[in-house]
N, C-alpha and C. Protein backbone atom coordinates (compact mmCIF):
# COMPACT_ATOMS: atom_id res chain seq x y z
N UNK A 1 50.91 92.27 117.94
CA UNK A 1 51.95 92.90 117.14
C UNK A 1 51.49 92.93 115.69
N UNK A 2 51.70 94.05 114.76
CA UNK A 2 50.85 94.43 113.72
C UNK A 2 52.06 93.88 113.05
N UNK A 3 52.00 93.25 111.52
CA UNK A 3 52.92 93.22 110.60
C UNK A 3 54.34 94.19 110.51
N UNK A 4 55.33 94.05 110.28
CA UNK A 4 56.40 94.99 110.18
C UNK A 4 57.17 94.26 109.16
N UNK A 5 58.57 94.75 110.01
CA UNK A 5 59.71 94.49 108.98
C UNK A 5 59.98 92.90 109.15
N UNK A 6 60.10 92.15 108.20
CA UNK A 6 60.77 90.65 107.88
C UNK A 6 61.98 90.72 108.94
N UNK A 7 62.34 89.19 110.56
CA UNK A 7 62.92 89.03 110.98
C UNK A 7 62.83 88.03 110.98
N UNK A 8 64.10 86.91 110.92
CA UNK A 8 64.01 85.62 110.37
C UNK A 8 65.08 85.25 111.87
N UNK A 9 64.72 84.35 112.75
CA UNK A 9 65.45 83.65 113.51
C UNK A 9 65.74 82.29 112.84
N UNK A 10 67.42 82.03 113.25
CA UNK A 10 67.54 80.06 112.48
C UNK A 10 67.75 79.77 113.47
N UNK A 11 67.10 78.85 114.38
CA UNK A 11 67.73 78.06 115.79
C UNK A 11 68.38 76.92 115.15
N UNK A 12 69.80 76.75 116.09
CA UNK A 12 70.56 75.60 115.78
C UNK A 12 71.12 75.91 114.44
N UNK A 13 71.46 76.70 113.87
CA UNK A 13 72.05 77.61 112.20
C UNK A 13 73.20 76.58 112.60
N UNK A 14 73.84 75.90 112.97
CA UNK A 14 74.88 75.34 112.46
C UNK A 14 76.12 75.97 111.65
N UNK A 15 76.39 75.03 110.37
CA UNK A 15 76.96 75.88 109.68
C UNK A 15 76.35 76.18 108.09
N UNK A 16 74.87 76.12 108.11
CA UNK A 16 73.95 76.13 107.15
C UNK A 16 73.47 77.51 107.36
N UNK A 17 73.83 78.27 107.54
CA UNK A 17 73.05 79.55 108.14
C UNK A 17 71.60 79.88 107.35
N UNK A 18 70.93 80.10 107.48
CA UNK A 18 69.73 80.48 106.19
C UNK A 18 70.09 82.42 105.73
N UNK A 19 70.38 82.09 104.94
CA UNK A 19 70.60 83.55 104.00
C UNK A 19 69.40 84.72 105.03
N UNK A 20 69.64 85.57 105.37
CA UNK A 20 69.40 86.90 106.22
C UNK A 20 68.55 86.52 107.18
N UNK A 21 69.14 85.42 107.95
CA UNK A 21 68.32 85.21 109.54
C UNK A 21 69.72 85.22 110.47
N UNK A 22 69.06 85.54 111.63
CA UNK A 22 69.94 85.17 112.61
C UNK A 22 70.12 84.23 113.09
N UNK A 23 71.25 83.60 113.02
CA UNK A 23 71.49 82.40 113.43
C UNK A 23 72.10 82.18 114.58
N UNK A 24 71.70 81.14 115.49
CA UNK A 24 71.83 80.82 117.03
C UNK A 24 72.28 79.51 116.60
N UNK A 25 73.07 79.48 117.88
CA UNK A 25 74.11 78.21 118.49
C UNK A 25 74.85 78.25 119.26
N UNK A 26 75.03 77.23 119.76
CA UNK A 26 75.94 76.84 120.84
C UNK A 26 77.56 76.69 120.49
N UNK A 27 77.58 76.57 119.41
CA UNK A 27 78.96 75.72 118.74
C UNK A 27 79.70 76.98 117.92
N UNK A 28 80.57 77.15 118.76
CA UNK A 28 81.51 78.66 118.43
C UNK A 28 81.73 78.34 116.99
N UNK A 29 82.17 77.46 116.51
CA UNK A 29 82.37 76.94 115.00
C UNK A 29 81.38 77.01 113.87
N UNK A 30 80.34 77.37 114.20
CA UNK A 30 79.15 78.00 113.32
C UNK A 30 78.82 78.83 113.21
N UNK A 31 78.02 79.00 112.49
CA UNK A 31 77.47 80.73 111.75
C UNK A 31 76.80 81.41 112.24
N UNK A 32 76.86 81.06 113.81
CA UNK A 32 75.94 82.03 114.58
C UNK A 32 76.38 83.39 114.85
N UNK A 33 74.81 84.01 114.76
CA UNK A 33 75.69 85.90 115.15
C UNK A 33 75.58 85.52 116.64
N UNK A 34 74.52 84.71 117.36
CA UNK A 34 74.54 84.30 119.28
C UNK A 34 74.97 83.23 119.01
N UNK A 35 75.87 83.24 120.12
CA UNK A 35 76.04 81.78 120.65
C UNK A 35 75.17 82.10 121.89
N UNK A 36 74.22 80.91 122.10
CA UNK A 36 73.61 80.69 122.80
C UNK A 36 73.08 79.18 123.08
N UNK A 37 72.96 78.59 124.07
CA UNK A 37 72.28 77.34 125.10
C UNK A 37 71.42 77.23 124.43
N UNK A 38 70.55 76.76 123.76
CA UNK A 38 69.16 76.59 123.37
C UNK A 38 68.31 76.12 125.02
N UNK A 39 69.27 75.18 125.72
CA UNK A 39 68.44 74.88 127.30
C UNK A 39 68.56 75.70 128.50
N UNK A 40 69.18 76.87 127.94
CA UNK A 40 68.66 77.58 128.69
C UNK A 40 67.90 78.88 128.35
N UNK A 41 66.65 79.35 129.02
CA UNK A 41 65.85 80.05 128.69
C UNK A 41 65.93 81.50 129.83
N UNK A 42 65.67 82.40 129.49
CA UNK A 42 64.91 82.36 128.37
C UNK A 42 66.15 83.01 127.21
N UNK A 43 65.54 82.77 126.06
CA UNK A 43 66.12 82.77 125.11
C UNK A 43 66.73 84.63 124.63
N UNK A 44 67.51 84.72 124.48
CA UNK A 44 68.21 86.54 124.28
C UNK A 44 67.14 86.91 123.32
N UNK A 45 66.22 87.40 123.37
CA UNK A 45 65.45 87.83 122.17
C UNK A 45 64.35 88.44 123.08
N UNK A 46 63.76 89.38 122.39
CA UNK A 46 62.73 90.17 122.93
C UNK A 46 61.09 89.35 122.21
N UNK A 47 60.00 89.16 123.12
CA UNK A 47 58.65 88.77 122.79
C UNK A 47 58.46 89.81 121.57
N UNK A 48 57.89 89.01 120.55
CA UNK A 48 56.82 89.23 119.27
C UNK A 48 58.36 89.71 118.49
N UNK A 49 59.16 89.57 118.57
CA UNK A 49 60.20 89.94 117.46
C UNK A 49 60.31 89.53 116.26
N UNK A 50 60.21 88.37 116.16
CA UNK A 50 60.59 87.62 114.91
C UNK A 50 59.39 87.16 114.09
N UNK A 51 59.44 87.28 112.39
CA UNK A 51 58.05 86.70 111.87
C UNK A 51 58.71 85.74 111.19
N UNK A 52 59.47 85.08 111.14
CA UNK A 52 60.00 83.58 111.04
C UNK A 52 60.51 82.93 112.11
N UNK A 53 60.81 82.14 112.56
CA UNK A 53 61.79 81.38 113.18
C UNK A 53 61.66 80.06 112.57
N UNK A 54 63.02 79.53 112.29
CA UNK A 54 63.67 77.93 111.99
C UNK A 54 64.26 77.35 112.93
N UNK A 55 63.64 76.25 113.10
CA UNK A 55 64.26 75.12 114.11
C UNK A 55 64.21 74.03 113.12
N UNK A 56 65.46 73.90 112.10
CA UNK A 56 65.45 72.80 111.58
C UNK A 56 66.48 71.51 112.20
N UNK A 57 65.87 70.52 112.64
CA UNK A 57 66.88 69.46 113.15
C UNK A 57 67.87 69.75 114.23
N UNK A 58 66.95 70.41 115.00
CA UNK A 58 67.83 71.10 116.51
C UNK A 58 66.85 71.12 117.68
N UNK A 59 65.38 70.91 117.88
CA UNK A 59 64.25 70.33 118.81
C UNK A 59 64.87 68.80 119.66
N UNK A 60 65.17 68.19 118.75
CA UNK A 60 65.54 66.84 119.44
C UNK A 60 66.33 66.47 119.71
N UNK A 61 67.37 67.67 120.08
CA UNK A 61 69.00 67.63 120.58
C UNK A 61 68.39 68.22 122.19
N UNK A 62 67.31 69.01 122.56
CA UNK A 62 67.09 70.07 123.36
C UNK A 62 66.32 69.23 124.60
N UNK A 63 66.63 69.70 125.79
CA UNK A 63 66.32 69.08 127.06
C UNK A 63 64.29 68.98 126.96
N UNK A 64 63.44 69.82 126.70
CA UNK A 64 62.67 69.91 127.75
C UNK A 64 61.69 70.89 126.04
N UNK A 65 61.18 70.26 125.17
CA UNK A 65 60.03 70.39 124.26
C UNK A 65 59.40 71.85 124.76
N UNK A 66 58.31 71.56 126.04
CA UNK A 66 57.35 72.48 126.22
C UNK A 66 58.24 73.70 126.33
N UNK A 67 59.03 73.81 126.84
CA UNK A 67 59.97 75.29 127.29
C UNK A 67 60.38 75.66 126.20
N UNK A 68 60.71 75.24 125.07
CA UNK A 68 61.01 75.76 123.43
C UNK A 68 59.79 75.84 123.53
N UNK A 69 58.82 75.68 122.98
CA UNK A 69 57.70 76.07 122.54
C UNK A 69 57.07 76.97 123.16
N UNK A 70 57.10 77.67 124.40
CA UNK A 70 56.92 78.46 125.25
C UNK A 70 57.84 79.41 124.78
N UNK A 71 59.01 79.10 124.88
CA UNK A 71 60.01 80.29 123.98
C UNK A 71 60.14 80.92 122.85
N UNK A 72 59.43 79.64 122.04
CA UNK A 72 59.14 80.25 120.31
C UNK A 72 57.87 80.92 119.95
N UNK A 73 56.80 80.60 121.36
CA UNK A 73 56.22 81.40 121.63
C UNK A 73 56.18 82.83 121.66
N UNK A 74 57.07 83.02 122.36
CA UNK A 74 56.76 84.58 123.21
C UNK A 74 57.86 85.38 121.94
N UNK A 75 59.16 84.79 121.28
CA UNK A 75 59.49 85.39 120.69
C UNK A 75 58.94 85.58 119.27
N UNK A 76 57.49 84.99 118.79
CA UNK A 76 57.01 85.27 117.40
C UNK A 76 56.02 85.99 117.43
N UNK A 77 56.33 86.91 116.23
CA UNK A 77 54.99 87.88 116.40
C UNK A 77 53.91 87.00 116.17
N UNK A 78 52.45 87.59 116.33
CA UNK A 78 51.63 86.70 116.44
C UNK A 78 51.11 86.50 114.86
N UNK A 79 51.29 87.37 113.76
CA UNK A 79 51.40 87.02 112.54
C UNK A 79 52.56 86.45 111.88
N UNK A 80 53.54 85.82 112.67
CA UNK A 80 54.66 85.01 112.18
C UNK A 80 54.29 83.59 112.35
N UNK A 81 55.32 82.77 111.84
CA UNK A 81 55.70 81.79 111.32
C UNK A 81 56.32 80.77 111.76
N UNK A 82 56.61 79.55 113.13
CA UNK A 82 57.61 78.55 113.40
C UNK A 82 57.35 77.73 112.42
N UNK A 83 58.47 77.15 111.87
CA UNK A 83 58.85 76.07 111.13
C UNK A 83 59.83 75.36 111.78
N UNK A 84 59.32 74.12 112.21
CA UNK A 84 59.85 72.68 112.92
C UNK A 84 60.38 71.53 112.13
N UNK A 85 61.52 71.19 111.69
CA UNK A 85 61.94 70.37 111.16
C UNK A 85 62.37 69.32 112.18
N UNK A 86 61.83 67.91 112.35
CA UNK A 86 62.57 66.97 113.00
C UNK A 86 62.17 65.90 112.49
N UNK A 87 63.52 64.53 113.10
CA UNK A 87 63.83 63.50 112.52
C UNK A 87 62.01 62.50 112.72
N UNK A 88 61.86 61.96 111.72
CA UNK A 88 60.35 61.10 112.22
C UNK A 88 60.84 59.79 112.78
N UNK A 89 60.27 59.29 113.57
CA UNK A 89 60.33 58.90 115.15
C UNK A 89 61.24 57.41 114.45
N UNK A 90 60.21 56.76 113.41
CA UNK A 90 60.41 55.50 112.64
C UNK A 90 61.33 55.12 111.85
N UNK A 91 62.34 56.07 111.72
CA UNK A 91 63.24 56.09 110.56
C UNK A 91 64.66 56.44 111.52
N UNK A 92 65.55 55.10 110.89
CA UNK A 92 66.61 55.09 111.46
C UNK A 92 67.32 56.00 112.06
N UNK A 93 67.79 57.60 111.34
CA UNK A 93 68.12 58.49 112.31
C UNK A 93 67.46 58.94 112.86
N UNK A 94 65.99 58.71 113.13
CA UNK A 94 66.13 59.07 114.59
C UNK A 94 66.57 58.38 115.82
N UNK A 95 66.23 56.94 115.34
CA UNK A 95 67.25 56.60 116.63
C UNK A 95 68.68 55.86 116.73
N UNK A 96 69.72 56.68 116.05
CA UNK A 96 70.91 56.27 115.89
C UNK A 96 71.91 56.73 116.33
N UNK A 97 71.62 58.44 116.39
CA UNK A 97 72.01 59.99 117.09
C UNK A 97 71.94 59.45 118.51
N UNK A 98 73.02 59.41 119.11
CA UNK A 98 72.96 59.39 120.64
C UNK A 98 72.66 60.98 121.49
N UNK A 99 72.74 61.77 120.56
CA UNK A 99 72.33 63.04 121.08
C UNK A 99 70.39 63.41 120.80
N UNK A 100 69.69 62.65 120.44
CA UNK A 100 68.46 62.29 119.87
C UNK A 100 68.09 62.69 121.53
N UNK A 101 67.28 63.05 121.98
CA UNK A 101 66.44 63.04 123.39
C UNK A 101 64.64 63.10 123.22
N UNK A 102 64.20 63.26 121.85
CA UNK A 102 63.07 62.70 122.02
C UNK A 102 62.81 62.56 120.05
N UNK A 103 61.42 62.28 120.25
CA UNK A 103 61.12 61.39 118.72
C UNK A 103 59.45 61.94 118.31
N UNK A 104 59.76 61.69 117.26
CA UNK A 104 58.19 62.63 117.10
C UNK A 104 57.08 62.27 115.75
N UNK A 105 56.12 62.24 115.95
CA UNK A 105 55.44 61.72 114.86
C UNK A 105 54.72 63.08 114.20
N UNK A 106 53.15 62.84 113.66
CA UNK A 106 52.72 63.34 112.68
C UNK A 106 51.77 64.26 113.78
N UNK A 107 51.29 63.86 115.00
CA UNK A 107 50.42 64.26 116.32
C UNK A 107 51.45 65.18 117.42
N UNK A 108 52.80 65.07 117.21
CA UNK A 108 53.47 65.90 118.06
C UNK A 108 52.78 67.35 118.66
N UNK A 109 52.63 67.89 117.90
CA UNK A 109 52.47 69.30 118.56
C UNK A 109 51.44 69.40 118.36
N UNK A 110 50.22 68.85 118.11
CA UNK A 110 48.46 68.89 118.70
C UNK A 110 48.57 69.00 120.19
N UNK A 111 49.55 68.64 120.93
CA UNK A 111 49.13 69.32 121.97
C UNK A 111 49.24 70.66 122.56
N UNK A 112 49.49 71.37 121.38
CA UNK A 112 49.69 73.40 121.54
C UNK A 112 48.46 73.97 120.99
N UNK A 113 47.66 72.60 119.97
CA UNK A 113 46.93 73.32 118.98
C UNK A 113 45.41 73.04 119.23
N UNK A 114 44.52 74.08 119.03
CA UNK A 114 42.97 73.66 119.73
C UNK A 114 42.39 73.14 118.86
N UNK A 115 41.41 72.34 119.30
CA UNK A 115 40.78 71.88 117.98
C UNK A 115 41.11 70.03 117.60
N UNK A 116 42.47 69.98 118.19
CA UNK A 116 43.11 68.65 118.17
C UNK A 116 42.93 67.46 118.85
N UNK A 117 42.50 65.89 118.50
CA UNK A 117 42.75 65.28 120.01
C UNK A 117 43.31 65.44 120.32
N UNK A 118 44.24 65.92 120.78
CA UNK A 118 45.19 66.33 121.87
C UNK A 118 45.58 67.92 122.68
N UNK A 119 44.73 68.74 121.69
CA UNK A 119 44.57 70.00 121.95
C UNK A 119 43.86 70.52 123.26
N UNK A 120 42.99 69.88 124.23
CA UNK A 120 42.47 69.73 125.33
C UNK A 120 43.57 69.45 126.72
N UNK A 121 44.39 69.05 126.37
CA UNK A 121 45.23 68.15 127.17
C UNK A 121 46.68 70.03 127.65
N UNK A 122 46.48 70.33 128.86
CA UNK A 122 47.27 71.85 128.74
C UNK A 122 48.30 71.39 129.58
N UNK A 123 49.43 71.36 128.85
CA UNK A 123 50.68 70.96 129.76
C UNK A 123 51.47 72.46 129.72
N UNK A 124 50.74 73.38 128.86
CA UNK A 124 51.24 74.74 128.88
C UNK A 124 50.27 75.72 128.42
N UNK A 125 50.93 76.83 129.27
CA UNK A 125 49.74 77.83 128.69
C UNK A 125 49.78 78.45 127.26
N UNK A 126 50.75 78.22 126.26
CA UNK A 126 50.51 78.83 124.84
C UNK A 126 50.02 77.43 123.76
N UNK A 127 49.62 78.63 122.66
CA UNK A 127 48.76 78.34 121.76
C UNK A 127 49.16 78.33 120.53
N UNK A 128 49.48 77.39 119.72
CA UNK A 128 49.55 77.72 118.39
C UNK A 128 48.13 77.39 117.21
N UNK A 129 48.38 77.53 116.10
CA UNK A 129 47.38 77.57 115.02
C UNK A 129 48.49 76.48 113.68
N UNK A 130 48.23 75.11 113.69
CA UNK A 130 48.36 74.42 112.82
C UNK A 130 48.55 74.75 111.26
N UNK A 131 49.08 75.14 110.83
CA UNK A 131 49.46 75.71 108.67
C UNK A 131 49.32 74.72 108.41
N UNK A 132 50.58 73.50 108.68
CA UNK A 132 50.51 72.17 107.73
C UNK A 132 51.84 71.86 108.92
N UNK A 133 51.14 69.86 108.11
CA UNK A 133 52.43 69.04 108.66
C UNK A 133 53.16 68.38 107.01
N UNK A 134 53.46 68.22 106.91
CA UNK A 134 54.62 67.47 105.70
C UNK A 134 55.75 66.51 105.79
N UNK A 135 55.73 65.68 105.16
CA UNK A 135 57.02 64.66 105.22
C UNK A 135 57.97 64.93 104.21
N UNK A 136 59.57 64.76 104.48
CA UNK A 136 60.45 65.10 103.88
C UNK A 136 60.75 65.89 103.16
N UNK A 137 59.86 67.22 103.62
CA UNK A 137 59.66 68.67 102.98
C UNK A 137 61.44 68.96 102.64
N UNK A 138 61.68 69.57 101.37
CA UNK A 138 62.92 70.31 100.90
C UNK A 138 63.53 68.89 100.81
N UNK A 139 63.70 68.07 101.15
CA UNK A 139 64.47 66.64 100.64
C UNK A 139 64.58 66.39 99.43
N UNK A 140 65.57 65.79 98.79
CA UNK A 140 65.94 65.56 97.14
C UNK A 140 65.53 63.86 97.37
N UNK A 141 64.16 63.23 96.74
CA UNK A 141 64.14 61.66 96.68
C UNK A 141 64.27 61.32 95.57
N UNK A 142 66.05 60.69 95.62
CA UNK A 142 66.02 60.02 94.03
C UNK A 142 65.24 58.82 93.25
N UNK A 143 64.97 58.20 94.53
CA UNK A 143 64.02 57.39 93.56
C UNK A 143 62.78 57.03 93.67
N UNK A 144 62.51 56.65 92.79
CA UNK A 144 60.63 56.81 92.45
C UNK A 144 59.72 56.16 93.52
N UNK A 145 60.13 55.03 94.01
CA UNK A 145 59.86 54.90 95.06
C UNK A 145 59.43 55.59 96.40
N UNK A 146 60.77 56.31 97.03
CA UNK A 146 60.34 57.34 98.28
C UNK A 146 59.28 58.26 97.76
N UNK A 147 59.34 58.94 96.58
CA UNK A 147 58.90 59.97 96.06
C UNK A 147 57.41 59.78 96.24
N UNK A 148 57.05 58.20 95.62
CA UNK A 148 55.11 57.74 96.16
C UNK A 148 54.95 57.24 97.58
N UNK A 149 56.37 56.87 98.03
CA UNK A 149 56.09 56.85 99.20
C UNK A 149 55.48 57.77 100.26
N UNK A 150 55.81 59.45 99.60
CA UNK A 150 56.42 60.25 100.52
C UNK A 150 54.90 61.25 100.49
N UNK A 151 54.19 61.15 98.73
CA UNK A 151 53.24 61.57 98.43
C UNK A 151 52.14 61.04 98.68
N UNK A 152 52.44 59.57 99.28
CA UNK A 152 51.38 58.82 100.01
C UNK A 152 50.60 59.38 101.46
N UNK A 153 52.05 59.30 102.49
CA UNK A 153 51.98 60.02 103.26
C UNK A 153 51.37 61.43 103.68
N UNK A 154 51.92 62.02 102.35
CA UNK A 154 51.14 63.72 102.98
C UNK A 154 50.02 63.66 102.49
N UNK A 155 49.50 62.87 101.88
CA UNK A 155 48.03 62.62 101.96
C UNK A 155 46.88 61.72 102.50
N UNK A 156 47.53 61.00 103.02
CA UNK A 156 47.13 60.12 103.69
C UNK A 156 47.60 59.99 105.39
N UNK A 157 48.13 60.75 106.01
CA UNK A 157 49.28 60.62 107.32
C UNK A 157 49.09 59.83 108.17
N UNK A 158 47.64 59.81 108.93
CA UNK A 158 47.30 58.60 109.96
C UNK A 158 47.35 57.32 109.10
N UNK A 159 46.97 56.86 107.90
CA UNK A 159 47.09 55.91 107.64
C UNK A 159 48.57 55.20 107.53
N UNK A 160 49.08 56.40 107.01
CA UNK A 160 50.79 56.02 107.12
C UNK A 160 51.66 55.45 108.43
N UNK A 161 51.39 56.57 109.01
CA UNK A 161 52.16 56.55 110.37
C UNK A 161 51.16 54.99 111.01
N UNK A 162 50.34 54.70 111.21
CA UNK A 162 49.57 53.64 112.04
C UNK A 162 49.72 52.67 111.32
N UNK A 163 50.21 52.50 110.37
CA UNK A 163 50.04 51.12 109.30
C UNK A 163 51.76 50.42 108.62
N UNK A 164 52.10 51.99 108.37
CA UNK A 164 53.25 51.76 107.13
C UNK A 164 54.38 52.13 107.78
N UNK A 165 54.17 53.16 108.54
CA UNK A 165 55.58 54.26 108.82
C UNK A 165 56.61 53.08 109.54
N UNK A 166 56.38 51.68 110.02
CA UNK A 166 57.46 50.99 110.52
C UNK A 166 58.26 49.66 109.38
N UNK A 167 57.27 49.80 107.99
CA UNK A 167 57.49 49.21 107.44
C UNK A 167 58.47 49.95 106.20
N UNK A 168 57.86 51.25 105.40
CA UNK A 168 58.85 52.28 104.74
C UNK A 168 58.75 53.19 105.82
N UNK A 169 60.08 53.23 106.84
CA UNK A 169 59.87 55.00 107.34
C UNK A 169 60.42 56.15 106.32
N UNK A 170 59.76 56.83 106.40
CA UNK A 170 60.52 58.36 106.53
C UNK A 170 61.25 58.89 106.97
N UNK A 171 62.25 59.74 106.31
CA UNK A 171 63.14 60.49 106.81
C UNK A 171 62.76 61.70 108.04
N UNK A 172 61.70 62.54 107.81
CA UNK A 172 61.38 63.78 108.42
C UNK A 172 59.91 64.39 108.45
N UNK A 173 59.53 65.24 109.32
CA UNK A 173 58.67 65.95 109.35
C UNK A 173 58.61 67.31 109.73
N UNK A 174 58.18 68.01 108.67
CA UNK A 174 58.00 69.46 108.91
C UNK A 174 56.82 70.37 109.38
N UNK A 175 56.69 71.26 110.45
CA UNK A 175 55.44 71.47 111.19
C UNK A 175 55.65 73.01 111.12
N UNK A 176 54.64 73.58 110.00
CA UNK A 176 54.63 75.17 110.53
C UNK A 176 53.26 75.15 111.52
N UNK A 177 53.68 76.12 112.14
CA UNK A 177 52.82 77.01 113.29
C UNK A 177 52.91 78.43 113.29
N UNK A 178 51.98 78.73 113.83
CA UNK A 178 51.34 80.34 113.87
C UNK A 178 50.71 80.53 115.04
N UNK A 179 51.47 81.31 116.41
CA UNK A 179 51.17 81.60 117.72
C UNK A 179 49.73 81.98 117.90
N UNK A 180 49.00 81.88 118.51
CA UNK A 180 47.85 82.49 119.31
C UNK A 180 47.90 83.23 120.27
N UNK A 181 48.22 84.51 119.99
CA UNK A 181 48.20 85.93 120.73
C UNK A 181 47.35 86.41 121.82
């Protein structure tokens, strides 16, 4: 799919909608133009449609990882954009949410991406291309503290996560991707 017109999907839009995307949900009470299952697939959207999609803080409410990613797959053009926001594994909300169904570190989705230890390992047939991972991307840290905490981290990540992340966790991690067509 060649470049076109800007289509912005928000999975899980809540009641945060992101200014000119479409927003999906389950919860009649939000700003969705679909209400839609996120678990069930496949998802109302046509393959290569969208050159954004947002899944901020709505992955780890969802039954079954590989089948979203298979889905955010087929619906991004292959010059678009997923952006993954979820809770980091070590830090209290993530496990406080009784609606939480899985947890995720800094290595999560190396297994979509080639090139990765974990990129060998095919629990599915699609492909993404790694942009960046980030901690507490768009977060306001008031104090000076998280802030070197946080700048530690995105420069340092394995050392973080294997050493520190149980001692200061983090709030979040953000994962863009770019499909392999």
């Amino acid at each position: 799919m060649t470049t076109g017109e800007r289509r912005v999907l928000d999975l899980g839009c809540g009641r945060r909608k992101r200014p000119g995307a479409v927003g999906v949900d389950v919860n009649p009470r939000s700003e969705a133009d679909v209400l839609h299952d996120l678990n069930h697939y496949p998802y109302p959207f046509a393959e290569d449609h969208f050159s954004e999609v947002y899944a901020d803080n709505v992955l780890e409410h969802l039954d079954d990882v590989l089948k979203v990613m298979i889905e955010l797959h087929r619906i991004t053009r292959s010059d678009g954009v997923v952006e993954i926001t979820v809770p980091f594994y070590a830090h209290r909300n993530a496990n406080t949410d009784p609606t939480h169904r899985h947890w995720f570190g800094v290595h999560s989705f190396d297994y979509f991406v080639e090139g990765t230890d974990h990129g060998n390992f095919r629990y599915s047939p699609i492909r993404f291309t790694l942009l960046s991972v980030e901690f507490n991307k768009g977060l306001t840290l008031r104090h000076w503290f998280d802030r070197a905490v946080t700048r530690f981290a995105n420069r340092h990540m394995d050392l973080y996560e294997n050493r520190l992340a149980t001692i200061v966790p983090l709030a979040q991690l953000t994962f863009r991707l770019r499909p392999v067509k």
